[in-house]
Protein backbone atom coordinates (compact mmCIF):
# COMPACT_ATOMS: atom_id res chain seq x y z
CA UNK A 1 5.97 93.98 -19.91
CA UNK A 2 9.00 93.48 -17.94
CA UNK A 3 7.02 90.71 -15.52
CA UNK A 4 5.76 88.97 -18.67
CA UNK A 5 9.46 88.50 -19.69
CA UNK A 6 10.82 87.13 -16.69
CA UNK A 7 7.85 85.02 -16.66
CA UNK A 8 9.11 83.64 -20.19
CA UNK A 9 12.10 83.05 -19.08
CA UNK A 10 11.33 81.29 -15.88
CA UNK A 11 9.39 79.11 -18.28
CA UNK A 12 11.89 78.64 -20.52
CA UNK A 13 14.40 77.48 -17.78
CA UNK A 14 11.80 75.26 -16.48
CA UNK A 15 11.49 73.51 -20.12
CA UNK A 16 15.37 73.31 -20.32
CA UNK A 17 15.52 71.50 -16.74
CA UNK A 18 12.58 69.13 -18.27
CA UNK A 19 14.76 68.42 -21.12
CA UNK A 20 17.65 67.68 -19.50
CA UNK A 21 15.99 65.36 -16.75
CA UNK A 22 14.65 63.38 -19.42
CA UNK A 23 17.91 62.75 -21.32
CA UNK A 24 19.54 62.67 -17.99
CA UNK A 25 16.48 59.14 -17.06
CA UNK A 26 17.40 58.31 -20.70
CA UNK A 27 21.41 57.81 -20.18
CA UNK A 28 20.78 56.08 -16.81
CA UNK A 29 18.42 53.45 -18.30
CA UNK A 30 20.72 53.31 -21.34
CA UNK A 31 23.39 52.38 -19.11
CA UNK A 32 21.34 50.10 -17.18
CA UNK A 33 20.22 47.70 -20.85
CA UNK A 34 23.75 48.57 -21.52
CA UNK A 35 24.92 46.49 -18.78
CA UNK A 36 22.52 43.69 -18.52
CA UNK A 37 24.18 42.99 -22.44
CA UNK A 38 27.73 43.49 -21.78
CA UNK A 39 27.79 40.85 -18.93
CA UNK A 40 26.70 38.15 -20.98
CA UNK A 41 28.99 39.18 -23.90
CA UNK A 42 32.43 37.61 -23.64
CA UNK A 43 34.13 34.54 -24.38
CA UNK A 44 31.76 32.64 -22.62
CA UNK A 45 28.49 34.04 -23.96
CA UNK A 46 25.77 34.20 -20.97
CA UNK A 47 21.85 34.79 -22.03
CA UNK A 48 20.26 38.14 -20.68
CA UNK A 49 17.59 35.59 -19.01
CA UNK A 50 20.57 34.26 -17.06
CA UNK A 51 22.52 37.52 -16.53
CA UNK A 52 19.35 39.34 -15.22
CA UNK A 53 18.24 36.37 -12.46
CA UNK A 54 22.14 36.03 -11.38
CA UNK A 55 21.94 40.04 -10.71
CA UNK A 56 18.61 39.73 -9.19
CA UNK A 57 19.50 36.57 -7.00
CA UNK A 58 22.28 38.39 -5.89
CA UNK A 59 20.67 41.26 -4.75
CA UNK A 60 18.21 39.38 -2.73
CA UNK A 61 20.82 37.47 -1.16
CA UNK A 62 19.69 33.96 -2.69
CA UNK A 63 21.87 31.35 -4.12
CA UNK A 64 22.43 31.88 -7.80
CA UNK A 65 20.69 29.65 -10.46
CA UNK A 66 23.93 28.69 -12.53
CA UNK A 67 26.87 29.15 -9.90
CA UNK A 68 29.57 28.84 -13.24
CA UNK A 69 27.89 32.01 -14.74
CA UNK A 70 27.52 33.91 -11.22
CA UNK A 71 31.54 34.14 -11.15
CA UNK A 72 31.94 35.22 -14.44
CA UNK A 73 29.17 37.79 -13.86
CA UNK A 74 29.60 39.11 -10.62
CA UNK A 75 33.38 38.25 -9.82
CA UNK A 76 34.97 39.03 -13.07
CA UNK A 77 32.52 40.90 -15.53
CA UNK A 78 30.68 43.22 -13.55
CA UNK A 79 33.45 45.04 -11.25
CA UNK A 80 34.95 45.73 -14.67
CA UNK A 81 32.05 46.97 -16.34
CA UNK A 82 31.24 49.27 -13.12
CA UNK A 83 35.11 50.61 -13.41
CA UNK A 84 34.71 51.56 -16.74
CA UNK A 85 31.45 52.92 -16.31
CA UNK A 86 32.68 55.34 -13.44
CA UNK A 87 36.21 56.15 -15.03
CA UNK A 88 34.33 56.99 -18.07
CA UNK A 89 32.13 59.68 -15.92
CA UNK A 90 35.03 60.98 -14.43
CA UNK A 91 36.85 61.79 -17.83
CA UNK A 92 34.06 62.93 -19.24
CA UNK A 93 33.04 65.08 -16.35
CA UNK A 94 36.55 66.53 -15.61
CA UNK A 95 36.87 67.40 -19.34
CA UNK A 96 33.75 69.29 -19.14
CA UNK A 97 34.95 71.24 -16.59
CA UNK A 98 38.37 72.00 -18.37
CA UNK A 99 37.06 73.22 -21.01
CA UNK A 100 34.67 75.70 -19.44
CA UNK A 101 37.33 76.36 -17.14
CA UNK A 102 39.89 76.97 -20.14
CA UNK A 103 37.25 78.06 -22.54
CA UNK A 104 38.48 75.88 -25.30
CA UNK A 105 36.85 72.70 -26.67
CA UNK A 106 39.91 70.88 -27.23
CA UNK A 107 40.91 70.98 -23.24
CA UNK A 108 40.58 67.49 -21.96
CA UNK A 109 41.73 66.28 -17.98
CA UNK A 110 45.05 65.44 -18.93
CA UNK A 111 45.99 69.21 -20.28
CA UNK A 112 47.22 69.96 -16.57
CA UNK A 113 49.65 66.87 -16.78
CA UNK A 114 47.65 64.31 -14.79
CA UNK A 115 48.29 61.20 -17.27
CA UNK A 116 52.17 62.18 -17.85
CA UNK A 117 52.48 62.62 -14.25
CA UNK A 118 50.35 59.42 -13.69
CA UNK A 119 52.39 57.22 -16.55
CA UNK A 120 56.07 58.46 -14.79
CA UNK A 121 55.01 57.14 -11.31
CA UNK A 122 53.62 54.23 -12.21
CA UNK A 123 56.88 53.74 -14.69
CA UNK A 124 59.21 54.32 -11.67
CA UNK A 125 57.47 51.87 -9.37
CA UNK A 126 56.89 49.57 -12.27
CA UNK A 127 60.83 50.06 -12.92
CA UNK A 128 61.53 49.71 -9.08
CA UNK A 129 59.71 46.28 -8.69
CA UNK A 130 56.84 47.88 -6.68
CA UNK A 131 54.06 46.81 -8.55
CA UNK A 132 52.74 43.89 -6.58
CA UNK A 133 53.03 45.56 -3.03
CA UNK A 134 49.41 46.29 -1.79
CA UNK A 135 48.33 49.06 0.15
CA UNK A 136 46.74 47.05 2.89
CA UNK A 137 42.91 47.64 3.34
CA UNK A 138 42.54 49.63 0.34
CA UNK A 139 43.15 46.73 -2.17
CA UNK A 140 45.20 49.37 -4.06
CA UNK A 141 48.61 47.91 -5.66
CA UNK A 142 51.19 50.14 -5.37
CA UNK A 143 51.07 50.92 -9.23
CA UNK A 144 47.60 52.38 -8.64
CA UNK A 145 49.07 54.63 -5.78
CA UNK A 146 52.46 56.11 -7.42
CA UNK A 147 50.22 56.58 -10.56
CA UNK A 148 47.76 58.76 -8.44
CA UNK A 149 50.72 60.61 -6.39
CA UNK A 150 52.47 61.07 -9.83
CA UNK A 151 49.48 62.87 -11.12
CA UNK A 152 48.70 65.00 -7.81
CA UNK A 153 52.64 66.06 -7.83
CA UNK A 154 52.31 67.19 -11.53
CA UNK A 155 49.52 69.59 -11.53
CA UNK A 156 50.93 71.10 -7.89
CA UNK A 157 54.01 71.64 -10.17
CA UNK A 158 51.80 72.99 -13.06
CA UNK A 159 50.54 75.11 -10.36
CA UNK A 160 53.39 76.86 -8.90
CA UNK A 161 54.98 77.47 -12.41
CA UNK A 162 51.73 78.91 -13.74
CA UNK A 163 51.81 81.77 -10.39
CA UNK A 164 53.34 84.69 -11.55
CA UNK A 165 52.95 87.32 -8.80
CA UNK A 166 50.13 85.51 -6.94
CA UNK A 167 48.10 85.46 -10.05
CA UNK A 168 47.08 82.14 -11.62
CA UNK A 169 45.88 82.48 -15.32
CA UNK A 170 43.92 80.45 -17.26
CA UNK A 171 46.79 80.67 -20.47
CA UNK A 172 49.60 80.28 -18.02
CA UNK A 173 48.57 77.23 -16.51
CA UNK A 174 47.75 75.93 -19.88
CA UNK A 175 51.13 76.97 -21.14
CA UNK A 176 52.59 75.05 -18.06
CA UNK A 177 50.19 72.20 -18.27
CA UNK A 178 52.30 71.64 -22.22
CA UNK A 179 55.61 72.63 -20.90
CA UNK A 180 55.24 69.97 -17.67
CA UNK A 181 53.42 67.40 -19.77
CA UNK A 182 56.47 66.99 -22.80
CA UNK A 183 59.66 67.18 -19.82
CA UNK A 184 57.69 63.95 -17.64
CA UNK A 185 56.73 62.39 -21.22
CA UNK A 186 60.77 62.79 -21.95
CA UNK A 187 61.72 61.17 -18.53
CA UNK A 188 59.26 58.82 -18.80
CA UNK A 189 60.67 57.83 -22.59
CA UNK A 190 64.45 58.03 -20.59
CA UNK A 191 62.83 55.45 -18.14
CA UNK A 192 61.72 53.10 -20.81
CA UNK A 193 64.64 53.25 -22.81
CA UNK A 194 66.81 52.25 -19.81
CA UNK A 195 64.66 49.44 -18.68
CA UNK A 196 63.65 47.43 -21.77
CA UNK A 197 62.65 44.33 -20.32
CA UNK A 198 60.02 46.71 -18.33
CA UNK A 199 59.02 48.44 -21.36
CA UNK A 200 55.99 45.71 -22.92
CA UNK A 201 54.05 46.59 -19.04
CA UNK A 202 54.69 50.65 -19.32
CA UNK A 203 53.82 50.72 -22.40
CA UNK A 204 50.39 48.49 -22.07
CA UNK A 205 49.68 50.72 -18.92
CA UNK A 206 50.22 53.97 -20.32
CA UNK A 207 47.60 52.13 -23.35
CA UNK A 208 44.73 52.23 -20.46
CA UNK A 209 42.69 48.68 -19.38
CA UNK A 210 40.60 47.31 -16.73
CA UNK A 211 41.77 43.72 -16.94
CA UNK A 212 42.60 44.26 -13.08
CA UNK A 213 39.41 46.10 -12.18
CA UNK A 214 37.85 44.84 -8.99
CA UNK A 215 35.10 45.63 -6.56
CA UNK A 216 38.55 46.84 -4.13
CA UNK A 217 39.57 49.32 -6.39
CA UNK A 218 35.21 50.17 -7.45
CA UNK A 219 35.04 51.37 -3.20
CA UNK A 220 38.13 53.46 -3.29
CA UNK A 221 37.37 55.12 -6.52
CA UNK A 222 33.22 55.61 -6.25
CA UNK A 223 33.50 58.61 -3.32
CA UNK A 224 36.42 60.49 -4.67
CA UNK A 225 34.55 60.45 -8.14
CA UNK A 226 31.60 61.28 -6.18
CA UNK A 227 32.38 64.28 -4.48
CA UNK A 228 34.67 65.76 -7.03
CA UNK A 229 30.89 65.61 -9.05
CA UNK A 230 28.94 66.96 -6.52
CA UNK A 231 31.89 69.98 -6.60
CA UNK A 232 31.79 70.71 -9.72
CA UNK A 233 28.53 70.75 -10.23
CA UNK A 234 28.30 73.17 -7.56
CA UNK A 235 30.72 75.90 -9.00
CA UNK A 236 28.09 75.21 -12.45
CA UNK A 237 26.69 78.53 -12.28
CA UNK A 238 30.07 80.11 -11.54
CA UNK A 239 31.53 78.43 -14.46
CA UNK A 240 29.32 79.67 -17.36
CA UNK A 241 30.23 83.37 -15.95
CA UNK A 242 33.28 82.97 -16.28
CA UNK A 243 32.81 82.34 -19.94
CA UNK A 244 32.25 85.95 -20.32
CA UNK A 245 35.67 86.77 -18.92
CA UNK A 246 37.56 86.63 -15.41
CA UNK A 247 36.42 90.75 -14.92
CA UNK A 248 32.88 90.35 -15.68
CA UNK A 249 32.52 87.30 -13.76
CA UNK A 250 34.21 89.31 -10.73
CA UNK A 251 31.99 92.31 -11.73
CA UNK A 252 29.14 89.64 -11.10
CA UNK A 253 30.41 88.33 -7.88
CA UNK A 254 32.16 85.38 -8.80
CA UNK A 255 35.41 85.14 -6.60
CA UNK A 256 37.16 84.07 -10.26
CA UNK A 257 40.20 82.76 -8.23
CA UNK A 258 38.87 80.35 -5.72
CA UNK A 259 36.36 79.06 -8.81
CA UNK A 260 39.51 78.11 -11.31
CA UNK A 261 41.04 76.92 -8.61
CA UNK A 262 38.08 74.61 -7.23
CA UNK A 263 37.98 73.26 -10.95
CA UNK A 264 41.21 72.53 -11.19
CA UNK A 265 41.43 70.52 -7.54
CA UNK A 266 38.19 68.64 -8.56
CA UNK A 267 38.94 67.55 -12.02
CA UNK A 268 42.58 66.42 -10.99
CA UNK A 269 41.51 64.09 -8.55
CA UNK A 270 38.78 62.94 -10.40
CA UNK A 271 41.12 62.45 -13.52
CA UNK A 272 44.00 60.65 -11.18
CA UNK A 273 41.87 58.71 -9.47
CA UNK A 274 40.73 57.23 -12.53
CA UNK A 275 44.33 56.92 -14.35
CA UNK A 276 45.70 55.19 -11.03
CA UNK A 277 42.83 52.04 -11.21
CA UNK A 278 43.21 51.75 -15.35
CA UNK A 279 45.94 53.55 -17.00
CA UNK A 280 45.41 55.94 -19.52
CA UNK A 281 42.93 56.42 -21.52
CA UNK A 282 42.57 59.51 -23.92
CA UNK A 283 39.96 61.28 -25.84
CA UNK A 284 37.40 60.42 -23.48
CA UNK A 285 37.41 64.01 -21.81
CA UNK A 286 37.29 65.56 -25.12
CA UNK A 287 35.41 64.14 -27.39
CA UNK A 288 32.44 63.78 -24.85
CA UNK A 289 31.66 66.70 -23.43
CA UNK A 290 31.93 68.47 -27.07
CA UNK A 291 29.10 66.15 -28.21
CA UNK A 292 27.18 66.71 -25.32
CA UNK A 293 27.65 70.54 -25.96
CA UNK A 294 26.13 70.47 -29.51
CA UNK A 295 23.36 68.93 -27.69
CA UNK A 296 22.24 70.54 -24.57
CA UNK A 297 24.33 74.02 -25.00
CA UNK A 298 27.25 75.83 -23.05
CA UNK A 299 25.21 75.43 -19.82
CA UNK A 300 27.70 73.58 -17.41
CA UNK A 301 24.41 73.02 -15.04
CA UNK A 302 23.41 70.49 -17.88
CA UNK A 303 26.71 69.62 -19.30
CA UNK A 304 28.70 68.10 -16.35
CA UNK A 305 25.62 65.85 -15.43
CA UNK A 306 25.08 64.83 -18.64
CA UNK A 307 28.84 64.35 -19.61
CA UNK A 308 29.01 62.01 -16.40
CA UNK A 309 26.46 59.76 -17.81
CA UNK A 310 27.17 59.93 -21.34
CA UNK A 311 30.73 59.39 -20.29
CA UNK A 312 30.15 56.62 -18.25
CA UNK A 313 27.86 54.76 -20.66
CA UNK A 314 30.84 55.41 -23.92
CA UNK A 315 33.31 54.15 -21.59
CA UNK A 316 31.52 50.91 -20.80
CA UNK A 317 30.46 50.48 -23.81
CA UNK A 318 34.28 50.40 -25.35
CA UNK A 319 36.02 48.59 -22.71
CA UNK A 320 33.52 45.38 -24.04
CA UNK A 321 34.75 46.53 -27.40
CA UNK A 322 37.94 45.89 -26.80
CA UNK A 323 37.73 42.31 -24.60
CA UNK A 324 35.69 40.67 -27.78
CA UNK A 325 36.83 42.35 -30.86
CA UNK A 326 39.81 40.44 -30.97
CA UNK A 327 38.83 37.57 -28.79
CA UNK A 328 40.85 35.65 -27.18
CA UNK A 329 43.14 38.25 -26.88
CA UNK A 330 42.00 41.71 -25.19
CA UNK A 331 42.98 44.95 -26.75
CA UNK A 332 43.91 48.05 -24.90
CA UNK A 333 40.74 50.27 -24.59
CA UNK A 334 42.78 53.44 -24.77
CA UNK A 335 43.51 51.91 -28.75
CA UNK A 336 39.88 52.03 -29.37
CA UNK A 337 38.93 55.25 -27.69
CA UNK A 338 42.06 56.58 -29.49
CA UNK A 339 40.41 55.20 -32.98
CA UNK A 340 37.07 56.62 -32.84
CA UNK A 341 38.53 60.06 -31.07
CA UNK A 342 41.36 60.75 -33.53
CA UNK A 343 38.96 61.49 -36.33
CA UNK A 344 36.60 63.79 -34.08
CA UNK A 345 39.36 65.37 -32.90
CA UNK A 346 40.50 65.71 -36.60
CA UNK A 347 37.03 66.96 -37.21
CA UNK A 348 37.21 69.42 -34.40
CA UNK A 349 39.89 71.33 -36.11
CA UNK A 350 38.46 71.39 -39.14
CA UNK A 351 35.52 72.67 -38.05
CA UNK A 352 37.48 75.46 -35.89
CA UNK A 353 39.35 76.37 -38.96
CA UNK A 354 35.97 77.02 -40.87
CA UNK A 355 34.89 79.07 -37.51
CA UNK A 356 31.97 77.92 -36.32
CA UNK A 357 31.99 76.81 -32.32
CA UNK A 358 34.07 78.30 -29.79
């Protein structure tokens, strides 16, 4: 009887794993069609026809067919499209992780003061006139770096504040995460106040856009959004036992401390990393990995792989949103993401309130 059950639930594993691989080949080819259309779309509209043979004429190494569209497409369009796609992923993905980590659905990357560590060193480099030194071979401006280094500083702080003898728990560090996140937002408010002829940049930065993305910026962010993924998806298993409590996980021989504190290294760099290249950009860590929960269940060895793609795919998806809505100008994409995630957040609540979800 007993081998008849574990047999069922082998099988049942196995059909979850099916599922999952086929919505995981879904997203990618989704995101594939997804970007053969938004590289035509724009001001200067390019036929898929065209877009597909400049991509595939690049690839082979031949000359392009239409040498006018082959900048647009692969100088100017499709750096920025493969940006947003990855920054997407990386929100999405490091939200995921948060809120398994902090078992709380409305966790999102930033709750450990990333972004208003992020926005207050790119506002004092902004402020200091450092924003069009480069970082030599890394193509990095020195926005993108004090933005990152901002970030990192913040959560360290979050870090030591959240210690209380040599333990680090989940509702202190949240608790910290708030406390750290409103004094920066008040310095950084101090900053802008000061400097007003700076104030039209900050505030477009802190707004989130990849109007500067470019294949530079695409090398230096692809491995550190890499490995953070293949880290958390390694701590996956350890992650949905500590959903059943920091003691039962140890009781099951998760080492609970080195875990949270795994999660929390991956998902900050992964979350700075993207802030330094685009600004911020909210909602993108919460409302995505919620959806994909309601979907494929609690199981982080589904939900960070599918957040990544689903994240990746929303992200792109907006950021060409928000360069032809209001063509010729280009709206922040942090506006748009803010407009479709301030109702679902709204809904969130609400649906909190009634009790049903975690």
């Amino acid at each position: 009887m007993a081998d008849t059950s574990n047999r069922g639930k082998r099988a049942s594993y196995i059909d979850r794993r099916g599922a999952l691989a086929t919505l995981s080949v879904s997203l990618a080819l989704a995101a594939l069609l997804a970007l053969a259309i938004v590289l035509g779309v724009g001001s200067a509209g390019i036929p898929v026809n065209v877009t597909l043979r400049t991509l595939l004429s690049a690839l082979l190494g031949r000359d392009t067919p239409d040498a006018s569209a082959a900048v647009i497409i692969l100088q100017i369009r499709l750096p920025r499209a493969l940006t947003a796609y990855l920054v997407g992923a990386a929100l999405a993905m490091s939200g995921a992780a948060m809120q398994g980590l902090f078992q709380n659905a409305m966790a999102d990357p930033h709750i450990m003061g990333v972004s208003s560590g992020a926005a207050l060193g790119a506002t004092i480099c902004m402020v200091a006139g450092a924003g069009v030194i480069s970082a030599g071979a890394l193509g990095l401006s020195a926005i993108a770096i004090s933005a990152f280094s901002g970030g990192l500083i913040a959560v360290l702080l979050v870090i030591s504040l959240a210690r209380t003898r040599g333990r680090l728990g989940t509702m202190s560090l949240l608790l910290s995460g708030v406390a750290v996140s409103s004094t920066l937002s008040a310095i950084l408010s101090g900053l802008m106040i000061m400097n007003r002829d700076k104030m039209e940049h900050v505030l477009l930065w802190t707004l989130g856009s990849f109007s500067a993305s470019s294949y530079a910026k695409l090398i230096v962010l692809l491995p550190v959004v890499a490995v953070c993924f293949v880290g958390l998806r390694l701590i996956a298993r350890d992650l949905n036992l500590m959903m059943l409590g920091s003691e039962e996980a140890a009781s099951l021989g998760v080492r609970v401390k080195l875990v949270r504190l795994l999660a929390i290294v991956f998902s900050t760099l992964a979350t700075a990393a993207a802030v330094s290249v685009c600004g911020i950009i909210g909602f993108v860590g919460l409302m995505v990995p919620h959806a994909v929960r309601l979907i494929v269940g609690p199981d982080h060895r589904g939900v960070l792989p599918i957040s990544f793609l689903a994240g990746g795919l929303y992200l792109m998806i907006m950021d060409t949103l928000a360069r032809t809505l209001a063509a010729p100008q280009e709206l922040p994409v942090g506006v748009l993401t803010a407009l479709v995630g301030g109702p679902f957040f709204l809904w969130l609540l609400r649906r909190r309130g009634q009790g049903v979800g975690a």
